[in-house]
Protein backbone atom coordinates (compact mmCIF):
# COMPACT_ATOMS: atom_id res chain seq x y z
CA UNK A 1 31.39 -39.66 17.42
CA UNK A 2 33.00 -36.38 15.70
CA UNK A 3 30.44 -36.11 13.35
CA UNK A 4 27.65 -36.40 16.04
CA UNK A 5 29.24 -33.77 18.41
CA UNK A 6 29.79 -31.66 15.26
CA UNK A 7 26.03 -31.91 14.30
CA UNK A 8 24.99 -31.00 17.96
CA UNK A 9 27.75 -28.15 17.87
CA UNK A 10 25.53 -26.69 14.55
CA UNK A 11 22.33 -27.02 16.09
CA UNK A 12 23.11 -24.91 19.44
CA UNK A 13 24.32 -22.45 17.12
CA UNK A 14 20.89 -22.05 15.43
CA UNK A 15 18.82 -19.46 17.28
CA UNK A 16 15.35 -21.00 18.68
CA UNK A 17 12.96 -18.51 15.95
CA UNK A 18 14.87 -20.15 13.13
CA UNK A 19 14.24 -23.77 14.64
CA UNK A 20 10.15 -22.88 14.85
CA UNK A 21 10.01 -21.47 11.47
CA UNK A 22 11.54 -25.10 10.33
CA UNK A 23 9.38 -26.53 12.76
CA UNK A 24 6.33 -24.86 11.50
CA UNK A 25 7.11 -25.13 7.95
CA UNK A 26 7.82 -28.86 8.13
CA UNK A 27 4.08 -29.18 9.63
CA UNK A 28 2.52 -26.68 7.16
CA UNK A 29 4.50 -28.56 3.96
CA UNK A 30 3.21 -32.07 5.71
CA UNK A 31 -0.20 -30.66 5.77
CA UNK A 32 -0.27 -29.04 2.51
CA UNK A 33 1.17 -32.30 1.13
CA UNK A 34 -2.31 -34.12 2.11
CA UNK A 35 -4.15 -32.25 0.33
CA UNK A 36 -2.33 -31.05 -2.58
CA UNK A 37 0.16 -32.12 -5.04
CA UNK A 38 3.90 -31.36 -4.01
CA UNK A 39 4.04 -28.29 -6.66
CA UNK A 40 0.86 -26.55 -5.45
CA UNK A 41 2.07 -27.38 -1.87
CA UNK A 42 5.31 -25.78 -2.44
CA UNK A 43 3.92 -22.77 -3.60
CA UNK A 44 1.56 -22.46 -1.05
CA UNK A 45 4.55 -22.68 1.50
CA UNK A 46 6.42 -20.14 0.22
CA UNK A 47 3.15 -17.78 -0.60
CA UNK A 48 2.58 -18.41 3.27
CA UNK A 49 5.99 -17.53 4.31
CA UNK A 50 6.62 -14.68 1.97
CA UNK A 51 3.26 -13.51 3.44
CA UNK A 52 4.11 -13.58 6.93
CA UNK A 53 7.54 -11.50 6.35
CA UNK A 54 6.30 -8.77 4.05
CA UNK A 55 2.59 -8.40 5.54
CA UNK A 56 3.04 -10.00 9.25
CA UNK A 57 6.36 -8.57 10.57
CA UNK A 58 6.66 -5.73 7.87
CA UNK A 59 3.46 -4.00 7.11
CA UNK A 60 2.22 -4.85 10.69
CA UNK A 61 5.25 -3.88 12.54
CA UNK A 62 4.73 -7.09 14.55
CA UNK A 63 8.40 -8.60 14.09
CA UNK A 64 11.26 -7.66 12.50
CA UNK A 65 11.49 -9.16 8.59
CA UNK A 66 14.31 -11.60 7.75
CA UNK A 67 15.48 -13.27 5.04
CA UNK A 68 16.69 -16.12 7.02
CA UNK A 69 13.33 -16.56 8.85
CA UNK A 70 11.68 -16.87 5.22
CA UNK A 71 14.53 -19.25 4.34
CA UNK A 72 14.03 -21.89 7.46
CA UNK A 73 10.07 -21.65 6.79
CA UNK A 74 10.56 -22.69 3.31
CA UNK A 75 13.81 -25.18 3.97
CA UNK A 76 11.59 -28.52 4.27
CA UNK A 77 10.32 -27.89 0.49
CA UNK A 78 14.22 -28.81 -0.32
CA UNK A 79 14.03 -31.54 1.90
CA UNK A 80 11.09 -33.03 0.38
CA UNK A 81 12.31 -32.79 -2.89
CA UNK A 82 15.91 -34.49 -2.17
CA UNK A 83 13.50 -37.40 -0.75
């Protein structure tokens, strides 16, 4: 019981833009993963993601760019790969 209020504790603490860049990354990899083998999938992820920091919310000015934001879009690659 611990362990599950700990885990619930944890994800409160994770701010709701980090949960949709997992959320949308997950989708994206599962997508990706359909059509493409897992090592062209990956880097299409992270092209994606690296792509939406630098050009999106950098160049653009239409966000603010964050490492961490890159990091949860690109989080379900190690997922996949402990699987």
């Amino acid at each position: 019981m611990k362990l599950i209020n700990w885990f619930l504790v944890l994800l409160n603490k994770i701010s709701k833009d980090k949960l949709l860049h997992f959320f949308f990354g997950t989708v994206l990899l599962a997508l990706l993963l359909s059509v493409f083998n897992p090592l062209l999938s990956y880097g299409i992820l992270v092209f994606i993601a690296a792509g939406k920091e630098l050009i999106y919310d950098g160049y653009l000015g239409k966000g603010n760019v964050e490492v961490l934001d890159f990091t949860y879009t690109i989080l379900p690659i190690l997922l996949h790969l402990i699987h």
